[in-house]
Protein backbone atom coordinates (compact mmCIF):
# COMPACT_ATOMS: atom_id res chain seq x y z
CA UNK A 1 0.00 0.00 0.00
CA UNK A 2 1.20 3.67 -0.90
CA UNK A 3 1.70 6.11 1.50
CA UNK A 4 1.28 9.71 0.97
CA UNK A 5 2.75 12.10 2.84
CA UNK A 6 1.67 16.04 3.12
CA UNK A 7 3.60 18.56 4.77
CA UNK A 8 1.67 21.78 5.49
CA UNK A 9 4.04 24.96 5.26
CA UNK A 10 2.72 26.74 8.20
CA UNK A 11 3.99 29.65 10.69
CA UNK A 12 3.38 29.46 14.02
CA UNK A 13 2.27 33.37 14.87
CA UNK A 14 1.88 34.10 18.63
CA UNK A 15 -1.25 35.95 19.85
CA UNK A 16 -0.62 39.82 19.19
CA UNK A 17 2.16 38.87 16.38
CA UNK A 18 1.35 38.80 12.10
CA UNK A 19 3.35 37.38 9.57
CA UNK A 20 4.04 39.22 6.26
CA UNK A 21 4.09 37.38 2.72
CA UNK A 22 7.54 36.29 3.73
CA UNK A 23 6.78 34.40 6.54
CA UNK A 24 8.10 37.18 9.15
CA UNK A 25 6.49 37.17 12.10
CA UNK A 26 6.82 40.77 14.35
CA UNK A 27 5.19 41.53 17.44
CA UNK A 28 3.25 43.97 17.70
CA UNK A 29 1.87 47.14 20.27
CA UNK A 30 -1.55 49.07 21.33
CA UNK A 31 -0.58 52.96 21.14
CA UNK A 32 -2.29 55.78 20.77
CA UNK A 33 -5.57 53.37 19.81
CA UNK A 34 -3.75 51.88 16.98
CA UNK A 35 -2.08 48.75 16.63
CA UNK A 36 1.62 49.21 15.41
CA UNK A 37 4.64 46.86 14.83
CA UNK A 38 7.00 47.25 17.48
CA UNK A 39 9.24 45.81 15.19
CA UNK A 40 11.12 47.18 11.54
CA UNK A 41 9.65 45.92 8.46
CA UNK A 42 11.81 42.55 6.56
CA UNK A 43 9.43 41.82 3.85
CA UNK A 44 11.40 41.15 0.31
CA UNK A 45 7.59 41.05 -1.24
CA UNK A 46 4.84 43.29 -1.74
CA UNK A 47 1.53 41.95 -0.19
CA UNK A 48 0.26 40.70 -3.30
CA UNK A 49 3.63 38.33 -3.51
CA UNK A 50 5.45 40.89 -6.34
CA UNK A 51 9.14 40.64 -5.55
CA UNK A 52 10.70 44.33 -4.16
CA UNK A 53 13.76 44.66 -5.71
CA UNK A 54 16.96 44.42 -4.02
CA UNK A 55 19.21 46.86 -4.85
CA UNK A 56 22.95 46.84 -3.37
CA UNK A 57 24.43 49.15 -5.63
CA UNK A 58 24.95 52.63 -5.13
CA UNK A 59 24.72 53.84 -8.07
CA UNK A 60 22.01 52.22 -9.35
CA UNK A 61 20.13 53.37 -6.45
CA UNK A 62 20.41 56.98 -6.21
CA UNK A 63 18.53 56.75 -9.88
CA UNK A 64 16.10 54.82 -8.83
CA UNK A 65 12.37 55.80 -9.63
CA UNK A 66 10.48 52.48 -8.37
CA UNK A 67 10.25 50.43 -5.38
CA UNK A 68 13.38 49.20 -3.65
CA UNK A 69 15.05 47.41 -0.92
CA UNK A 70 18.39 46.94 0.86
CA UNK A 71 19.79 46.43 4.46
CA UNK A 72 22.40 48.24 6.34
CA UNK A 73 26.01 48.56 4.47
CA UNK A 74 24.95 45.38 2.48
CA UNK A 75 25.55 43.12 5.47
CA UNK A 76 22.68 40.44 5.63
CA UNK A 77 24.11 40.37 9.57
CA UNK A 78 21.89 44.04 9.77
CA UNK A 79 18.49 42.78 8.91
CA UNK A 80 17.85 40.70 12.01
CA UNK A 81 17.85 43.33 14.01
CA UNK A 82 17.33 46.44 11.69
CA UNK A 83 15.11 45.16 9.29
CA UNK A 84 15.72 46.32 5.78
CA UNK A 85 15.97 49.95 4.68
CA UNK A 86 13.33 50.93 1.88
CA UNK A 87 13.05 53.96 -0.65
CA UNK A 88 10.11 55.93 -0.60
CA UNK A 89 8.77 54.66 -3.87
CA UNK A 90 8.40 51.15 -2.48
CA UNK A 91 6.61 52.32 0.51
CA UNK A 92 3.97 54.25 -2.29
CA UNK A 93 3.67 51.25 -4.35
CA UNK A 94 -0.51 50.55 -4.28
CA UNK A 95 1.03 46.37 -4.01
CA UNK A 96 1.60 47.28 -0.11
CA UNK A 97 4.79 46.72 1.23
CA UNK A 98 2.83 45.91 4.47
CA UNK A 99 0.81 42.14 5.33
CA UNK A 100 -2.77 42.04 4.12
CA UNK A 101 -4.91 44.23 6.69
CA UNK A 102 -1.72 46.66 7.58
CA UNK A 103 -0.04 49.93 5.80
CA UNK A 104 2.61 52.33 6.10
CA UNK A 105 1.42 55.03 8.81
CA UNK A 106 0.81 58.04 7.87
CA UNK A 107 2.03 61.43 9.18
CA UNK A 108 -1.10 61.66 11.07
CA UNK A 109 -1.11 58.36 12.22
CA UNK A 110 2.45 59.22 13.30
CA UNK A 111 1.10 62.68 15.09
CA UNK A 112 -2.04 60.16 16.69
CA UNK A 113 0.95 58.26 17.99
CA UNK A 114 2.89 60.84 19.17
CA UNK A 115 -0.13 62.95 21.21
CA UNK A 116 -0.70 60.16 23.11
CA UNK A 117 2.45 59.82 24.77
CA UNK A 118 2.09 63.75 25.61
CA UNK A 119 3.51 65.80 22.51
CA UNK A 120 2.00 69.50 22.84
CA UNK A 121 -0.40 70.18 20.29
CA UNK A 122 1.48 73.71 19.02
CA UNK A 123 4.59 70.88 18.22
CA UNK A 124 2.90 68.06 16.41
CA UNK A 125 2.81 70.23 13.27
CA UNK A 126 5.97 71.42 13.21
CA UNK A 127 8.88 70.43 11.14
CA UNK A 128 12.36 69.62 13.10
CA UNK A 129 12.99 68.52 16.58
CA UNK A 130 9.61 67.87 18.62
CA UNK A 131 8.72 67.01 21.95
CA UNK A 132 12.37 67.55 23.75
CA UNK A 133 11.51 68.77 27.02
CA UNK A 134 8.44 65.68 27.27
CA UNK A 135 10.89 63.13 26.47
CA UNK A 136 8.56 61.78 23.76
CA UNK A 137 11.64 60.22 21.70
CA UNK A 138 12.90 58.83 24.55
CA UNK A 139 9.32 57.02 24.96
CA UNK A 140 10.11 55.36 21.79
CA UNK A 141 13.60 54.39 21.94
CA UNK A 142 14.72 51.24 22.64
CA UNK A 143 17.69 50.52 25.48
CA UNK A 144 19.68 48.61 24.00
CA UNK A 145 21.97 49.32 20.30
CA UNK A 146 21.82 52.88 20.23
CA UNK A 147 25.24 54.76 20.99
CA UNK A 148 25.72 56.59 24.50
CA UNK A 149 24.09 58.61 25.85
CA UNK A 150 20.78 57.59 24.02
CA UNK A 151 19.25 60.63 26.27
CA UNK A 152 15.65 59.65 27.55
CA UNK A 153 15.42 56.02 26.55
CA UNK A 154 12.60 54.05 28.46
CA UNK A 155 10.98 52.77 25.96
CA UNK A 156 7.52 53.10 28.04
CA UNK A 157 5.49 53.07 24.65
CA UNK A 158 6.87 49.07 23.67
CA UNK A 159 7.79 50.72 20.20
CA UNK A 160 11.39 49.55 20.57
CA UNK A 161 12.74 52.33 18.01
CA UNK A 162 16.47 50.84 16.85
CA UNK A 163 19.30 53.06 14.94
CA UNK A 164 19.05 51.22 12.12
CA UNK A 165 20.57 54.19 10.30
CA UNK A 166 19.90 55.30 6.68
CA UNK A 167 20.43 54.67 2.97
CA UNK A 168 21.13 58.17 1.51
CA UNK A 169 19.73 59.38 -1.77
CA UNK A 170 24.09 58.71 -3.52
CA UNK A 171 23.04 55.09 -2.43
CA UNK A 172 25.53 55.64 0.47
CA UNK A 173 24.53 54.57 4.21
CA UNK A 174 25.47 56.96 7.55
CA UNK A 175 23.94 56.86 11.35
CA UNK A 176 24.14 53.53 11.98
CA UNK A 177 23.93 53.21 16.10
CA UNK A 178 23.20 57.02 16.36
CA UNK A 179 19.50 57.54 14.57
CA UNK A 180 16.66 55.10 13.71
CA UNK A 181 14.68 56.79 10.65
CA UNK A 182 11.63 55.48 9.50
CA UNK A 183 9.06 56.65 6.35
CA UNK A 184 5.58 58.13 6.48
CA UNK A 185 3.36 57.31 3.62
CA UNK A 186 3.21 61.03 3.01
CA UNK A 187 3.80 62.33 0.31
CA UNK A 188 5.40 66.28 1.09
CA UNK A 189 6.06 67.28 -2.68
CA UNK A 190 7.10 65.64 -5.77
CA UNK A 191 9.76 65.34 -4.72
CA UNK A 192 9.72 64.57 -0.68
CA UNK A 193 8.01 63.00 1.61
CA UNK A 194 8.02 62.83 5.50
CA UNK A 195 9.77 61.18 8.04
CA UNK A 196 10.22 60.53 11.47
CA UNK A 197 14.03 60.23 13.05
CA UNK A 198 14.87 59.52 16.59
CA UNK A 199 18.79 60.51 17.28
CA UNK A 200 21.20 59.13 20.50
CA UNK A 201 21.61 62.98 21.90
CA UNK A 202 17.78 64.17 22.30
CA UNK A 203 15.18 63.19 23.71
CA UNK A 204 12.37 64.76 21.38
CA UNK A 205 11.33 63.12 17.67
CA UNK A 206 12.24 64.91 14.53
CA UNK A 207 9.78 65.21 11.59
CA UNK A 208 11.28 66.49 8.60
CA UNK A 209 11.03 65.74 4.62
CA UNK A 210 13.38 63.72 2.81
CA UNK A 211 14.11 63.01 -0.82
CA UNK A 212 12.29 59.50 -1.76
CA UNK A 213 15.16 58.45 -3.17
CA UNK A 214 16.94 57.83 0.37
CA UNK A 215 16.46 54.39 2.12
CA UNK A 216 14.66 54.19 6.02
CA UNK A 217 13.13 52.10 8.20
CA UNK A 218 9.07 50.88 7.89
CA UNK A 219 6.83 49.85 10.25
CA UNK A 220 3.48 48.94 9.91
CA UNK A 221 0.39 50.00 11.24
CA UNK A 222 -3.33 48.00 11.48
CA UNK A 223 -6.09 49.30 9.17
């Protein structure tokens, strides 16, 4: 008698964790009434399964126009802890770089996030250091990985913000173990669109606009 043998390819996904297309799994927070990843984005796929393209070089991508991935100085040894760094154009794509039933927060969602650990109202607006003297970047940094003196890191909010560092527009990478930068889905111009950067030295959150070109951090946010 033949005997047939299936194997079910399944993830085991704790309670308050989701997987991504990948097979990722991230935990994830409550904060500010939405439910975010406390954890940087690895997908290498677009919801739908449509490959993001890695892109290593340089100069290939600081001419770059569509959707793109890389990690930290091209060293696989980043991702595990980083994630991977994305341009802006992958975090626009209407595929979703985020799992089914996520997306990329926006800068309100980001500002919805922020006033709820405390962040004046006459600062959420503004572009450039926020929320200094409340310690509201030190609510979302993490302890551990960032360079001294990481001022103000308690990480009271469970967002577990990392310096994962940056891809520049050149295709160049800077501020590993000093800042932790991570895209809006925000479009500012044609041009830009917003971020959010926490640094080692302050305390506060920095919202600023950023060529789409450059590479940062994503994390995901429920619908």
């Amino acid at each position: 008698m033949q005997t047939t043998v299936v194997v079910v390819d399944t993830v085991s996904i704790p309670p308050g964790s989701v997987a991504d297309s990948d097979g990722n799994v991230y935990s994830t927070i409550l904060v500010g009434g939405a439910r975010w990843f406390a954890e940087n984005l690895r997908s290498r796929h677009y919801e739908n399964g449509d490959p993001i393209a890695y892109e290593p070089s340089a100069a290939q991508w600081a001419y770059l126009d569509t959707g793109a991935w890389s990690t930290y100085s091209n060293d696989v040894n980043y991702q595990t802890i980083y994630g991977h760094l994305y341009n802006w154009y992958s975090v626009s794509d209407p595929r979703n770089v985020c799992p089914s039933g996520w997306h990329v927060p926006t800068d309100e969602d980001w500002q919805t996030l922020e006033l709820s650990l405390g962040m004046p109202v006459i600062e959420v607006g503004l572009i450039g250091l926020r929320g200094d003297s409340l310690n509201i970047g030190g609510k979302l940094k993490a302890t551990v990985y960032w360079e001294s003196p990481n001022i103000g890191a308690n990480n009271v909010s469970g967002f577990s913000g990392l310096p994962g560092g940056d891809r520049l527009n050149n295709g160049g990478y800077d501020h590993e173990g000093y800042r932790g930068s991570w895209w809006t889905a925000t479009e500012a111009n044609s041009d830009f669109a917003r971020q959010r950067s926490l640094v080692s030295n302050y305390s506060g959150i920095y919202r600023f606009n950023v060529l789409k070109e450059a590479g940062a951090s994503v994390r995901c946010v429920k619908d």
